[in-house]
N, C-alpha and C. Protein backbone atom coordinates (compact mmCIF):
# COMPACT_ATOMS: atom_id res chain seq x y z
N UNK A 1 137.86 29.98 110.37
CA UNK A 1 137.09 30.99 111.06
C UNK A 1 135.68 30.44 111.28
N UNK A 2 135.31 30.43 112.40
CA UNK A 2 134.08 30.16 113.16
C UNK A 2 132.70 31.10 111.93
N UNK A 3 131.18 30.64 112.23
CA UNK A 3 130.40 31.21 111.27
C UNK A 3 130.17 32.78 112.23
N UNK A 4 130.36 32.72 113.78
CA UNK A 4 130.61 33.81 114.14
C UNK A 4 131.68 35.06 114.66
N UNK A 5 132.68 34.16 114.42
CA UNK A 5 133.80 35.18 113.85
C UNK A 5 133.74 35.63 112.51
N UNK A 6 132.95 35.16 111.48
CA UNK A 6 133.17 35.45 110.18
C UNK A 6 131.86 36.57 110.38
N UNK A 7 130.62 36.63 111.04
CA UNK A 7 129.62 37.64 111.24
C UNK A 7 130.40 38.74 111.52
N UNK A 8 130.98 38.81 112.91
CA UNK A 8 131.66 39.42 113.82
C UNK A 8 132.62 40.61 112.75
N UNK A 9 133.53 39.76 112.00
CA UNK A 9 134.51 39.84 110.97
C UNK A 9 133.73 41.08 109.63
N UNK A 10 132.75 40.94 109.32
CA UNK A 10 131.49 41.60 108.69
C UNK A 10 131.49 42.69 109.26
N UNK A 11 130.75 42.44 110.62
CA UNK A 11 130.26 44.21 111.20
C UNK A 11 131.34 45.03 111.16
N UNK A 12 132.96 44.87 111.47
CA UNK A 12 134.06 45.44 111.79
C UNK A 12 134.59 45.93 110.47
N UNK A 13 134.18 45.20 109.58
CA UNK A 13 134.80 45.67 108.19
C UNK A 13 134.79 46.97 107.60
N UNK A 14 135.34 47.80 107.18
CA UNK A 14 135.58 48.94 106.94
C UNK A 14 134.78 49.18 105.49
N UNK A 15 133.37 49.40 105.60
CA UNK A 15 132.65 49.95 104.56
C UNK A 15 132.89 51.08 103.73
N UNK A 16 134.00 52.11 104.05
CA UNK A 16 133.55 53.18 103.84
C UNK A 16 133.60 52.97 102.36
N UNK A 17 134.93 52.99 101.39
CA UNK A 17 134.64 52.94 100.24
C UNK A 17 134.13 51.71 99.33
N UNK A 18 133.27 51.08 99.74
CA UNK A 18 132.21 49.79 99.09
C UNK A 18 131.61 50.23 98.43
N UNK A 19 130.98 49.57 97.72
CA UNK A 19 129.89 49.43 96.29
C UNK A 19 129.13 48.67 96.75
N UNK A 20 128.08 49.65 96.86
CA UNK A 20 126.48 48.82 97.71
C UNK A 20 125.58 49.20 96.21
N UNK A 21 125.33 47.55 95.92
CA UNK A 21 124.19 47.65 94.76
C UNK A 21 122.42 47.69 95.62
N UNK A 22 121.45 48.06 94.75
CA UNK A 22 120.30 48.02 94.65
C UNK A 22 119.80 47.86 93.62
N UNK A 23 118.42 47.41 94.06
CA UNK A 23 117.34 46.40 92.75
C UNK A 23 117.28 47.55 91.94
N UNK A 24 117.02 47.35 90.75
CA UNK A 24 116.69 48.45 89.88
C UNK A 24 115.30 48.46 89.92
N UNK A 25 114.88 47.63 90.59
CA UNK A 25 113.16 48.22 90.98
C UNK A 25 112.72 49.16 92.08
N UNK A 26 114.29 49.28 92.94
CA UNK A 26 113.35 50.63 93.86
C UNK A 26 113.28 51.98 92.83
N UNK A 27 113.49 52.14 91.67
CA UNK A 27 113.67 53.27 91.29
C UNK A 27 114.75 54.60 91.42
N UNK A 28 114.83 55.41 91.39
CA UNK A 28 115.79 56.24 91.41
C UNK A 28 115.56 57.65 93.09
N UNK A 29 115.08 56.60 93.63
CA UNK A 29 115.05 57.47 94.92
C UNK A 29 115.89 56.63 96.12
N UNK A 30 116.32 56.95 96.92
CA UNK A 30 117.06 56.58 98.09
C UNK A 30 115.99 56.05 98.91
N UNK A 31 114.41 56.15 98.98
CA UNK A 31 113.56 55.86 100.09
C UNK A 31 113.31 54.49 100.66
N UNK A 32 113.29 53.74 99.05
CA UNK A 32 112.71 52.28 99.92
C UNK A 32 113.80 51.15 99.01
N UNK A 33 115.45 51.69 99.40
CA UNK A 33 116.37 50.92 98.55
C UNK A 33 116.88 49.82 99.55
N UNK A 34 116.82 48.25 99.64
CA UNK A 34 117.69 47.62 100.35
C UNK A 34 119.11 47.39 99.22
N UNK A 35 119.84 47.76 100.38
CA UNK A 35 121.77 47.56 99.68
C UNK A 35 122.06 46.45 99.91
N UNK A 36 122.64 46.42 99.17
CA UNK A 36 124.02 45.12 99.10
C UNK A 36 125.47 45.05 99.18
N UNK A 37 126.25 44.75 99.28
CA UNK A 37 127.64 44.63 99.39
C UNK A 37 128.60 43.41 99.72
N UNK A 38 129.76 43.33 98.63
CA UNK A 38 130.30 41.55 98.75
C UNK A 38 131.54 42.49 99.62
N UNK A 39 131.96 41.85 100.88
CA UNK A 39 132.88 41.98 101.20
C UNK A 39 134.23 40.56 101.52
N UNK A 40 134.93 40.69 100.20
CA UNK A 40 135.47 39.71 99.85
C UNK A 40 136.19 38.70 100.98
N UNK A 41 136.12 37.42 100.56
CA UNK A 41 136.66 36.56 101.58
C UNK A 41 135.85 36.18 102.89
N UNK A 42 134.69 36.94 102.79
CA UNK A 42 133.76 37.17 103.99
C UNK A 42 132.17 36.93 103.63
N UNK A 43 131.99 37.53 103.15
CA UNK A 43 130.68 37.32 102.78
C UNK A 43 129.95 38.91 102.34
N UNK A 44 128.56 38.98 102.22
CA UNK A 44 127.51 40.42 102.75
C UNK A 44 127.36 40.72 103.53
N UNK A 45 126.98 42.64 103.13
CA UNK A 45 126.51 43.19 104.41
C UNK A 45 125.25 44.04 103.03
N UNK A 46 124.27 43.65 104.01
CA UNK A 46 122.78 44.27 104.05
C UNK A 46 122.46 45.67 105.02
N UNK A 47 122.22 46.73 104.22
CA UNK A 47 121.64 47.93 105.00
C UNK A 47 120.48 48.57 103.90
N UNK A 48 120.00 49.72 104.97
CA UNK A 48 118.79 50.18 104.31
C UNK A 48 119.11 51.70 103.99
N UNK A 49 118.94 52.12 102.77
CA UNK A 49 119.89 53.51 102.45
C UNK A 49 119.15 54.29 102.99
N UNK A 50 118.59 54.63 104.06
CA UNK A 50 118.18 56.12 104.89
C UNK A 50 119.13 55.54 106.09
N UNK A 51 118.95 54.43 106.78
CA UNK A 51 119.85 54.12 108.03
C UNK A 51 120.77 52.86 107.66
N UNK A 52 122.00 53.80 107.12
CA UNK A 52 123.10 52.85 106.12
C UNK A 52 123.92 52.69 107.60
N UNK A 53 124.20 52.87 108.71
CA UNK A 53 124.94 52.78 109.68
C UNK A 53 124.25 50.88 110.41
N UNK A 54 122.62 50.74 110.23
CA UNK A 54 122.40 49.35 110.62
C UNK A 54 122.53 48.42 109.30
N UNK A 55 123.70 47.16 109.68
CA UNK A 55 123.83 46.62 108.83
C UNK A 55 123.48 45.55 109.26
N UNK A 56 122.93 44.30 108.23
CA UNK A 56 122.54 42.81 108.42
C UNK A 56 124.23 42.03 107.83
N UNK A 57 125.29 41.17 108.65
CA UNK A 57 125.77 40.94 107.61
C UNK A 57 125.70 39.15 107.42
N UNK A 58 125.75 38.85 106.78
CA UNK A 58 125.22 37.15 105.49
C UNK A 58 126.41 37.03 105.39
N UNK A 59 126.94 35.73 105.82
CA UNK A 59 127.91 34.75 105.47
C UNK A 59 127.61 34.31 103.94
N UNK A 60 128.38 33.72 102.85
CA UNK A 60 127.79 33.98 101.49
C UNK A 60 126.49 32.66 101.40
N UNK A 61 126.90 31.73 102.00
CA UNK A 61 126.06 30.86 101.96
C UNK A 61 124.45 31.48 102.49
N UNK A 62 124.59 31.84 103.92
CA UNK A 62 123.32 32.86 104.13
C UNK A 62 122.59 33.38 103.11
N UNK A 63 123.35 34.39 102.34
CA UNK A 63 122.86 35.07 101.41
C UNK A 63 122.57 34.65 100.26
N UNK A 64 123.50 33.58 99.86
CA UNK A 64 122.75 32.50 98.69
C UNK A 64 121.55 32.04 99.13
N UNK A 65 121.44 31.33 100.23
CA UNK A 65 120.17 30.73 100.45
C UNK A 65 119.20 31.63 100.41
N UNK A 66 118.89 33.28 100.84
CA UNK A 66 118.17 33.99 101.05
C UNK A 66 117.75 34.38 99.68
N UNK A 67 119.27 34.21 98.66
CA UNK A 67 118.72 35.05 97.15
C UNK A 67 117.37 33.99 96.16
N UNK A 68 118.07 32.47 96.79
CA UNK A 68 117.16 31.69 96.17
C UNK A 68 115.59 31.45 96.94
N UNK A 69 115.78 31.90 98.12
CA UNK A 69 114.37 31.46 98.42
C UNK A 69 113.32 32.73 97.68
N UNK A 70 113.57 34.22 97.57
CA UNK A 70 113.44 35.13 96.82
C UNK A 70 112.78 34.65 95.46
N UNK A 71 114.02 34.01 94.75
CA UNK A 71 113.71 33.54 93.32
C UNK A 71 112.78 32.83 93.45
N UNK A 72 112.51 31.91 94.16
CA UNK A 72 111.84 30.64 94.34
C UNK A 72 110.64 30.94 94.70
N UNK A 73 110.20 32.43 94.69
CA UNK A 73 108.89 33.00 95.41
C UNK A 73 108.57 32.32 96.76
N UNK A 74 109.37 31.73 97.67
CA UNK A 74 109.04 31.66 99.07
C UNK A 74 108.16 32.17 99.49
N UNK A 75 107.18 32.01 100.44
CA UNK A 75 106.04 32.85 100.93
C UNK A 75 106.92 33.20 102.41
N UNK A 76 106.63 34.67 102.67
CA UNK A 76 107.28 35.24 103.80
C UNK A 76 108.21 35.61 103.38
N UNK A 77 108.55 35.90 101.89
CA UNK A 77 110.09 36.41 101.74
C UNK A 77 109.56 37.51 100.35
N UNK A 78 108.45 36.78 99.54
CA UNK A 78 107.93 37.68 98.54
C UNK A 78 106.70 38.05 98.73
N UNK A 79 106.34 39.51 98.73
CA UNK A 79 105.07 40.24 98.81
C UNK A 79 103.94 39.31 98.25
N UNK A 80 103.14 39.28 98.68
CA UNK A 80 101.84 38.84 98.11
C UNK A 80 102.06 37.04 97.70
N UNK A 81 102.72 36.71 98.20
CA UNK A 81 103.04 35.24 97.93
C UNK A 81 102.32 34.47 99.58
């Protein structure tokens, strides 16, 4: 599968019953939570829990690279960095 059939493959995927994690640093409100979700064999899908219908979705490699640049305090990826 092509890296955009495997995107493609993402948006079409049937979210409904998924397990979308969040940081335990947005706290216990829905306002400023980015989600997560492994959709197996495929990769992530990224949404924002007030508009859970727009999703980002990350091939896993994508999203590895994105988790480490994060860790890695990247500037443009971490606040105040």
């Amino acid at each position: 599968m092509t890296k955009e059939e495997t995107l493609k493959a993402l948006l079409a995927a049937d979210l409904t019953n998924a397990e979308w994690t969040k940081s335990a640093a947005s706290g216990n409100t829905a306002q400023d939570c980015l989600e997560a979700t492994r959709v197996e064999g495929l990769g992530w899908v990224l949404r924002h829990s007030i508009l859970t219908s727009h999703v980002i979705p990350l091939t896993d490699s994508e999203y590895e690279a994105y988790v480490k640049g994060v860790q890695a305090n990247q500037p443009g990826l971490v606040p105040g960095v």
